[in-house]
N, C-alpha and C. Protein backbone atom coordinates (compact mmCIF):
# COMPACT_ATOMS: atom_id res chain seq x y z
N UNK A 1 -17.82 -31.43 -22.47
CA UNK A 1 -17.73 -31.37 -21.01
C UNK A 1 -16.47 -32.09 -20.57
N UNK A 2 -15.54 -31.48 -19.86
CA UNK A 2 -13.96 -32.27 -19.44
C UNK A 2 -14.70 -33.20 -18.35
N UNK A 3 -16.00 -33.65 -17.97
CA UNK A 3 -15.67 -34.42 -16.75
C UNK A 3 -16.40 -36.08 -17.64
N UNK A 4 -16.32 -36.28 -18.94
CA UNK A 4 -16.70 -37.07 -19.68
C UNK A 4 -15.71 -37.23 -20.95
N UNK A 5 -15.07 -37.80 -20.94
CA UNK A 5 -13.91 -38.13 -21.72
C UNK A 5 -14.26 -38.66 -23.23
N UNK A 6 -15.32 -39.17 -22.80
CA UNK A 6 -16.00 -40.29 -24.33
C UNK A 6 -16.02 -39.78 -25.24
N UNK A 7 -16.45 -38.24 -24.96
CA UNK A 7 -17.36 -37.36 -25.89
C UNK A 7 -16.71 -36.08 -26.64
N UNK A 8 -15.19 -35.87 -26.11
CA UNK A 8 -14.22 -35.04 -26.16
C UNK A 8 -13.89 -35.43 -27.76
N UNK A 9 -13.46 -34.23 -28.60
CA UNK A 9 -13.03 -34.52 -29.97
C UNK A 9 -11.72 -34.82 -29.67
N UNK A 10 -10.83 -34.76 -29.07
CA UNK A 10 -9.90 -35.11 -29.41
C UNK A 10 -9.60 -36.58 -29.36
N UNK A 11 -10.53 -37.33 -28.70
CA UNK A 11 -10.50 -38.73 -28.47
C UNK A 11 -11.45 -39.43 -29.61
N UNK A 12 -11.90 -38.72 -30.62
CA UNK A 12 -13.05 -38.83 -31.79
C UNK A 12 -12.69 -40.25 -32.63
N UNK A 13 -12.98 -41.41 -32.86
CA UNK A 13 -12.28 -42.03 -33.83
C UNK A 13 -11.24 -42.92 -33.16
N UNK A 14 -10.96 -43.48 -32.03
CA UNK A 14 -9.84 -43.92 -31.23
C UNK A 14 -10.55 -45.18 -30.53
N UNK A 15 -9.58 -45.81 -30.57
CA UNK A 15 -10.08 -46.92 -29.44
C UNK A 15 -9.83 -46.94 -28.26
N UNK A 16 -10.08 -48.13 -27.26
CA UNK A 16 -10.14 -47.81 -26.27
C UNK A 16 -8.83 -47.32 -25.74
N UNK A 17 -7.80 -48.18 -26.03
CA UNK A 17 -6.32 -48.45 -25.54
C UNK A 17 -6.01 -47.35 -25.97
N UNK A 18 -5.91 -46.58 -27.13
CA UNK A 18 -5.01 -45.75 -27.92
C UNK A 18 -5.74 -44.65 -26.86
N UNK A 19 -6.98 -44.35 -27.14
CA UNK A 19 -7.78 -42.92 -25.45
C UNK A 19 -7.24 -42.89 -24.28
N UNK A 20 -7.08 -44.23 -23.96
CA UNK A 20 -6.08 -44.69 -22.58
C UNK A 20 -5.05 -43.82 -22.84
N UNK A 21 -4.08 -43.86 -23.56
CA UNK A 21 -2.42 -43.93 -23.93
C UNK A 21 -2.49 -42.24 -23.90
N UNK A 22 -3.64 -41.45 -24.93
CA UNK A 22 -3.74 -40.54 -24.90
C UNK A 22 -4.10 -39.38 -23.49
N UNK A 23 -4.88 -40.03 -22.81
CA UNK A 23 -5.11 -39.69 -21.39
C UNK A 23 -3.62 -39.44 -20.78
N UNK A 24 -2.86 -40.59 -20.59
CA UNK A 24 -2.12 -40.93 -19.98
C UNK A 24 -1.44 -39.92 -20.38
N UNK A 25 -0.67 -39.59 -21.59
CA UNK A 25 -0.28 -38.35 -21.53
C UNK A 25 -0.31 -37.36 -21.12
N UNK A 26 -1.82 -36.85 -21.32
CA UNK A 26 -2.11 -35.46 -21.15
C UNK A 26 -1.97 -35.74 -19.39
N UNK A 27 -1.89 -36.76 -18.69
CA UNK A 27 -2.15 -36.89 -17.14
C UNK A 27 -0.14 -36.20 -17.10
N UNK A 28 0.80 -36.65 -18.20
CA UNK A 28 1.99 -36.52 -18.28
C UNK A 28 1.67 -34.84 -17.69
N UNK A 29 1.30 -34.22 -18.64
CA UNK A 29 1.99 -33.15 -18.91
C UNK A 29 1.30 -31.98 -18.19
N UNK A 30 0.22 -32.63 -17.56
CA UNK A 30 -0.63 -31.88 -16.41
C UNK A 30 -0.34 -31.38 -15.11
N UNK A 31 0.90 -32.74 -14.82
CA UNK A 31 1.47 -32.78 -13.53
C UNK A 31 2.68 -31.75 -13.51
N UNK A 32 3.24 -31.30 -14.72
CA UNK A 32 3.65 -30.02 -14.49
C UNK A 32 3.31 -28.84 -14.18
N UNK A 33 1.81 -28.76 -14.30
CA UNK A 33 1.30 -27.56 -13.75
C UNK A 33 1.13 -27.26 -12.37
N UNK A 34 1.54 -26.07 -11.86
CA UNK A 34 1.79 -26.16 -10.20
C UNK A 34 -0.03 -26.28 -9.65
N UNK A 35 -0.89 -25.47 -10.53
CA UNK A 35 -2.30 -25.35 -10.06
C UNK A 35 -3.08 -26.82 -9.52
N UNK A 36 -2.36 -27.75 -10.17
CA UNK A 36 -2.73 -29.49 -9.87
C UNK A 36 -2.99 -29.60 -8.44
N UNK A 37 -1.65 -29.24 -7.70
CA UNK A 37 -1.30 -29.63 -6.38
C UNK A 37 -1.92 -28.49 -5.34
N UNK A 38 -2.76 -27.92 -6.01
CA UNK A 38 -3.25 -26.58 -4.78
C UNK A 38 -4.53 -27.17 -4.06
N UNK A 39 -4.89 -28.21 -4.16
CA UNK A 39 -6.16 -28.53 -3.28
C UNK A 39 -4.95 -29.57 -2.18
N UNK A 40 -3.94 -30.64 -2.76
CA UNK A 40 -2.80 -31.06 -1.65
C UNK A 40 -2.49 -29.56 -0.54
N UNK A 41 -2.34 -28.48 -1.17
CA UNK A 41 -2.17 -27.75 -0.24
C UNK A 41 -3.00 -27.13 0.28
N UNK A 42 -4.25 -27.01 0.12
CA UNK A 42 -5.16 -26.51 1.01
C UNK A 42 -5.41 -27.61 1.88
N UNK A 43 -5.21 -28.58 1.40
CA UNK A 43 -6.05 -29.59 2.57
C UNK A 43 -4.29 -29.49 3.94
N UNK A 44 -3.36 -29.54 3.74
CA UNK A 44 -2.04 -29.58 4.51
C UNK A 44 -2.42 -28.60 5.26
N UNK A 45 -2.63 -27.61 4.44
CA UNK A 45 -2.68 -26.07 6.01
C UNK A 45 -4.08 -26.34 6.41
N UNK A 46 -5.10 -27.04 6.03
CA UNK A 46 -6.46 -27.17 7.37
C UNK A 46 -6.17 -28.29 8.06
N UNK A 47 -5.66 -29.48 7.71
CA UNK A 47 -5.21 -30.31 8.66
C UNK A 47 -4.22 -29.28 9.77
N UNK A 48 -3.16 -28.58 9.36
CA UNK A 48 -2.16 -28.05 10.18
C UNK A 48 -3.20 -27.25 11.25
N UNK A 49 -4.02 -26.07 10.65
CA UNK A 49 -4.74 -25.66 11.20
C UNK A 49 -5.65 -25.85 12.53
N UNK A 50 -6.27 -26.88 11.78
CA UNK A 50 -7.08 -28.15 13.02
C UNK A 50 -6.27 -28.94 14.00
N UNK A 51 -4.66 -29.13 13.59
CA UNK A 51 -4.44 -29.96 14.69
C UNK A 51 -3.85 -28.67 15.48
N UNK A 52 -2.92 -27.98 15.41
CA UNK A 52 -2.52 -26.81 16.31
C UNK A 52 -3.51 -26.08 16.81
N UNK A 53 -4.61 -25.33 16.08
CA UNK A 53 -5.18 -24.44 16.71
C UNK A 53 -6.93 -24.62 16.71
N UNK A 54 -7.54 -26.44 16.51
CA UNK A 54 -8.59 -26.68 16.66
C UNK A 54 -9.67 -25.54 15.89
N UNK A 55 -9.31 -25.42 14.71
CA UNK A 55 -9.68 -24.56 13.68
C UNK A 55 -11.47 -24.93 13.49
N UNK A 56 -11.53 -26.28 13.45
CA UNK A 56 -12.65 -27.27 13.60
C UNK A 56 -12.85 -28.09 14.43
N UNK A 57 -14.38 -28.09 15.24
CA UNK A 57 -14.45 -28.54 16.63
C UNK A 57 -15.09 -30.17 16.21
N UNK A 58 -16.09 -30.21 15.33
CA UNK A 58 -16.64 -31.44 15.59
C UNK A 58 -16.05 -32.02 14.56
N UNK A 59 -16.17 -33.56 14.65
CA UNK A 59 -15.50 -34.34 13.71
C UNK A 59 -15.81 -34.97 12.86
N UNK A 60 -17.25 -34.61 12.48
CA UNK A 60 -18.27 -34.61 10.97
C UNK A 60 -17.78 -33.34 10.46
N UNK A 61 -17.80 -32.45 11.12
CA UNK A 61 -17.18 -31.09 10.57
C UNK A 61 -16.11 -31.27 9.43
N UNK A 62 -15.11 -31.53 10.52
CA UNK A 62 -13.58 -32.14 9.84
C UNK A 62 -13.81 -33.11 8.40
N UNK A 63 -14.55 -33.89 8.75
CA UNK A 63 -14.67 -35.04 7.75
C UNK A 63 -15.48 -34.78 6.61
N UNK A 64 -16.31 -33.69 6.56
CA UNK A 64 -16.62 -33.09 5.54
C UNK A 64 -16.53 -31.90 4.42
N UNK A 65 -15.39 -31.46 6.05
CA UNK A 65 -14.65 -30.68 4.95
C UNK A 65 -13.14 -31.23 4.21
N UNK A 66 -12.47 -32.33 4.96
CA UNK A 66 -11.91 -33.17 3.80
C UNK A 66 -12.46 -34.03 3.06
N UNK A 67 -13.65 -33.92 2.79
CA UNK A 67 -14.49 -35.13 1.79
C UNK A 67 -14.31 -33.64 0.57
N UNK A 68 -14.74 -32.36 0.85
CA UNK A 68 -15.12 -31.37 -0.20
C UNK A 68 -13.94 -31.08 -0.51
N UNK A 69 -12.75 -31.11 0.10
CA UNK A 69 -11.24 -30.66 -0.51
C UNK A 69 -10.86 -31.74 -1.26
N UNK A 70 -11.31 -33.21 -1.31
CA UNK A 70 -10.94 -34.64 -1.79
C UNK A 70 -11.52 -34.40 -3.59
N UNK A 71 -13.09 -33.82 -3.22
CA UNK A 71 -13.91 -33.66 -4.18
C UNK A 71 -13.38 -33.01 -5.71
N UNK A 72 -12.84 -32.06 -5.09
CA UNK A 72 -12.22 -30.31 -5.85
C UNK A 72 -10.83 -30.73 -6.09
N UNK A 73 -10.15 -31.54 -5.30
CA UNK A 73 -8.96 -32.28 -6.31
C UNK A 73 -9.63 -32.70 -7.00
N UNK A 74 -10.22 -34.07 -7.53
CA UNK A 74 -10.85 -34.43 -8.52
C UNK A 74 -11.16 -33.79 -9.94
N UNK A 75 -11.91 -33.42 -9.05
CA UNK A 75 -12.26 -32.11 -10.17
C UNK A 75 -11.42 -31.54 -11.19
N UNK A 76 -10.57 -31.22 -10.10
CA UNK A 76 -8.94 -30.22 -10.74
C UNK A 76 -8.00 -31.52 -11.66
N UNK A 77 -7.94 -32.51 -11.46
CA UNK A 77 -7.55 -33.16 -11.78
C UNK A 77 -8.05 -33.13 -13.15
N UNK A 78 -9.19 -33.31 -13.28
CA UNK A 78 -9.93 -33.94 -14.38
C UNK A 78 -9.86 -32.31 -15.18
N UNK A 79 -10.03 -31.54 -14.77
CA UNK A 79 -9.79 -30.01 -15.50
C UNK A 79 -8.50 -30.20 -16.07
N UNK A 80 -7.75 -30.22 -15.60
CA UNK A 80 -5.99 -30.41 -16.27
C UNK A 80 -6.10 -31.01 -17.40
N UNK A 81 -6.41 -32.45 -17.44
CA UNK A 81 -6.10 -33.51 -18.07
C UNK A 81 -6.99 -33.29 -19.21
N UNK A 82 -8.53 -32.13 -18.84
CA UNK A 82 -9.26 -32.06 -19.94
C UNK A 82 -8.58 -31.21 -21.25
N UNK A 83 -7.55 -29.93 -20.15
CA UNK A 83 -6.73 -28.81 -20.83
C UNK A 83 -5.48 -29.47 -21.64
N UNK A 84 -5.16 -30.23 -21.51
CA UNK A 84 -4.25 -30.76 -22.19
C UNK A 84 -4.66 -32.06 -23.58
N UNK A 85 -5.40 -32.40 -23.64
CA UNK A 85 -6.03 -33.47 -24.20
C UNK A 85 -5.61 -33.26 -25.89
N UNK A 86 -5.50 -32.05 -26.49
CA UNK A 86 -5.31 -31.40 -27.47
C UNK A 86 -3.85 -31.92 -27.95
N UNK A 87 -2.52 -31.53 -26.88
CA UNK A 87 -1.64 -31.62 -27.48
C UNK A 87 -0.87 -33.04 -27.00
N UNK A 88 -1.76 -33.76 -26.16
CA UNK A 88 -1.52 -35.13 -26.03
C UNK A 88 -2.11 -35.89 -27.51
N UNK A 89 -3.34 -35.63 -27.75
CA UNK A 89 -3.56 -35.80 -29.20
C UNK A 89 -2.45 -36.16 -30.23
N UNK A 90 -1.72 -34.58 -30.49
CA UNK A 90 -0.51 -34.40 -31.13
C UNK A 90 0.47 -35.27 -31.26
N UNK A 91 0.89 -35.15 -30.37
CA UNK A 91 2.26 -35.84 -29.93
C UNK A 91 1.64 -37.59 -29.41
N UNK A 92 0.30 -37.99 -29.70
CA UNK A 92 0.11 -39.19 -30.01
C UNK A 92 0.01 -39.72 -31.22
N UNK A 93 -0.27 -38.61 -32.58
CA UNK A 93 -0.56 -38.71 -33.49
C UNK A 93 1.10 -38.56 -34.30
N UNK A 94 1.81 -38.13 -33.74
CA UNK A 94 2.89 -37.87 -34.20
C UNK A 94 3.81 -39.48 -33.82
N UNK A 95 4.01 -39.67 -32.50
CA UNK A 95 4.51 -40.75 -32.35
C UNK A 95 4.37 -42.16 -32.27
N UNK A 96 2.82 -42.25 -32.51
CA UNK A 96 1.75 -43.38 -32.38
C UNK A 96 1.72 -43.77 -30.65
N UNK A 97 1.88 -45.48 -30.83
CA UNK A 97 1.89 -45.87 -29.15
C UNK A 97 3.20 -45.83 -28.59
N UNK A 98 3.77 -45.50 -29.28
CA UNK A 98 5.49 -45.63 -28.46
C UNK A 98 5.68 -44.55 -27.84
N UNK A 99 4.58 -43.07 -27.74
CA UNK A 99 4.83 -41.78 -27.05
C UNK A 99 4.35 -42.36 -25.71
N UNK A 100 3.66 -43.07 -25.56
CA UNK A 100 3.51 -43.11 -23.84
C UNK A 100 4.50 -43.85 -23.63
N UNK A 101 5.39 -44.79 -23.85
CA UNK A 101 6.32 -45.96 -23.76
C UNK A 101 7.84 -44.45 -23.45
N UNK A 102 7.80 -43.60 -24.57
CA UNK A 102 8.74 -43.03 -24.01
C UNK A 102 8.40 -41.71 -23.31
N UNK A 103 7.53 -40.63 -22.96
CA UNK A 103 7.03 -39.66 -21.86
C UNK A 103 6.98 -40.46 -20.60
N UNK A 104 6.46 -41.95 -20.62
CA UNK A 104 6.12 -42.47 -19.36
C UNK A 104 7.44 -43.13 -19.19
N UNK A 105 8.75 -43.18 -19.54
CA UNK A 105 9.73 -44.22 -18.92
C UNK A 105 9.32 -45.59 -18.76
N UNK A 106 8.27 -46.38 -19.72
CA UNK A 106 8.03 -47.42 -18.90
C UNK A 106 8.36 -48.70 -19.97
């Protein structure tokens, strides 16, 4: 299941820090995918929506439908990071801990 990380094989055998490092990657290489940022843009055009043309009248309304667009990022988030987990693996196994030190600039 991608919304449980523990249990994922590719994290099989790892400790905590090194799962971290590995995450962190796959969070790298996720953020290239344009599909990441499509709930940022749904929520931009219903805000736009609502403030120009009062798209939504009450303001539980509003607030629950950015609680469910907040939600489904999440989600998407955690979908990405699950899709990638494989070749963050890789390229952790290949470079040890110094691949997040150099993917992450830090």
């Amino acid at each position: 299941m991608p919304f449980s990380f523990s249990r994922r094989p590719e994290l099989a055998g790892l400790d905590r820090a090194s799962g971290r490092d590995i995450r962190r990657i796959a969070w790298h290489f996720a953020q290239r995918h344009w599909t990441l940022h499509a709930p940022a843009f749904v929520w931009i055009v219903f805000v736009l929506l609502h403030t120009r043309y009062h798209f939504i009248e009450e303001r539980r309304d509003y607030l629950l439908i950015t609680l469910a667009i907040f939600v489904l990022g999440v989600i998407n988030i955690r979908l990405h990071i699950a899709r990638y987990l494989k070749s963050a693996r890789a390229v952790f196994d290949l470079l040890g801990s110094t691949a997040v030190r150099l993917i992450d600039k830090r």
